[in-house]
Protein backbone atom coordinates (compact mmCIF):
# COMPACT_ATOMS: atom_id res chain seq x y z
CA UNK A 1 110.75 99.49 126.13
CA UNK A 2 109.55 96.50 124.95
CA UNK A 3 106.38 95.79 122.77
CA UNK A 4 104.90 92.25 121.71
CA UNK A 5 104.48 92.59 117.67
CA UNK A 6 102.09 90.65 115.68
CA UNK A 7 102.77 89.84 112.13
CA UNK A 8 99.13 91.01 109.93
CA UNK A 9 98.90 89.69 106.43
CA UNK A 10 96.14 91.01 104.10
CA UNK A 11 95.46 91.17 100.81
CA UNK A 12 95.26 94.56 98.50
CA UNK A 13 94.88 95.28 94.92
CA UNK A 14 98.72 95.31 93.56
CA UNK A 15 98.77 98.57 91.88
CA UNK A 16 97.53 100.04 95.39
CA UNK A 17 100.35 98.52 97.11
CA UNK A 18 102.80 100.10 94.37
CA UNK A 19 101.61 103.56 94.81
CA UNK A 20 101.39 103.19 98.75
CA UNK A 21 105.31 101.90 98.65
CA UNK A 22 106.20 104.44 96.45
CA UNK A 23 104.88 107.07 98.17
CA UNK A 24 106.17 106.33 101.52
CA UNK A 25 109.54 106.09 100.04
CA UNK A 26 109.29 109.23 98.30
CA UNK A 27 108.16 110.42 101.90
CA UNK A 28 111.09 108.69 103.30
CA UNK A 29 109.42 106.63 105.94
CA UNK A 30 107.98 102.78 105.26
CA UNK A 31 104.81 100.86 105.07
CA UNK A 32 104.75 99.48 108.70
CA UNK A 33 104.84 103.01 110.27
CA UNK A 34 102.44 104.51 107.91
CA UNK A 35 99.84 101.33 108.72
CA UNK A 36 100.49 101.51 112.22
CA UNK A 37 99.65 105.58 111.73
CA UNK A 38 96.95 104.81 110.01
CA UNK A 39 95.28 102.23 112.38
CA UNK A 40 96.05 104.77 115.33
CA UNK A 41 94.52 107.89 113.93
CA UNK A 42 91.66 105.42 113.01
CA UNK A 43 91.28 104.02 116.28
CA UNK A 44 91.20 107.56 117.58
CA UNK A 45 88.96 108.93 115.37
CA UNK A 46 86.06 106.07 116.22
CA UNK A 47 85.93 106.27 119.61
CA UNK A 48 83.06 108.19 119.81
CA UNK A 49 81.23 106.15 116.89
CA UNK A 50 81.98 102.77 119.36
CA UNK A 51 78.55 101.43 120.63
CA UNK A 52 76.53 103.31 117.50
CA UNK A 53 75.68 101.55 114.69
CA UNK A 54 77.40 102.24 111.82
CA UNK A 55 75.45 104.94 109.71
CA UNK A 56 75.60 102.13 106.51
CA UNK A 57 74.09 99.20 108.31
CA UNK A 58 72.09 101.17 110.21
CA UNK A 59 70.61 102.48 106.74
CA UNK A 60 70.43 98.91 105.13
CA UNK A 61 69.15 97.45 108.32
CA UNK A 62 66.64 95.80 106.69
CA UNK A 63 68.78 94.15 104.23
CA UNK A 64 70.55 92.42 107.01
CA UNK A 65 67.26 91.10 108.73
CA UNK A 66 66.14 89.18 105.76
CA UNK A 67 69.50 87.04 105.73
């Protein structure tokens, strides 16, 4: 089974990144499973928030008019 990959560069704070490697070796799996676990479960968990504002800019709504 074949699956089309796309390289995603981002930036995070360094000591972040440290601790997340360390962990996931510690854990004995790597940083590219654990991100694509994490963007999964997080893609899962928003489904039902899809099509409602988010409750933060829904709260600071106003702030956003005046831009």
């Amino acid at each position: 089974m074949s699956q089309d990959m796309f390289l995603l560069n981002f930036r995070i704070p360094l000591h972040l990144k440290v601790q997340f490697e360390d962990t996931c070796s510690q854990l004995r799996t790597n940083m590219t499973a654990e991100l694509n676990r994490m963007v999964r479960d997080f893609i899962k968990g928003s489904r039902e928030d899809i099509g409602e504002p988010i409750q933060w800019l829904s709260s600071h709504q106003e702030d956003w008019d005046q831009k």
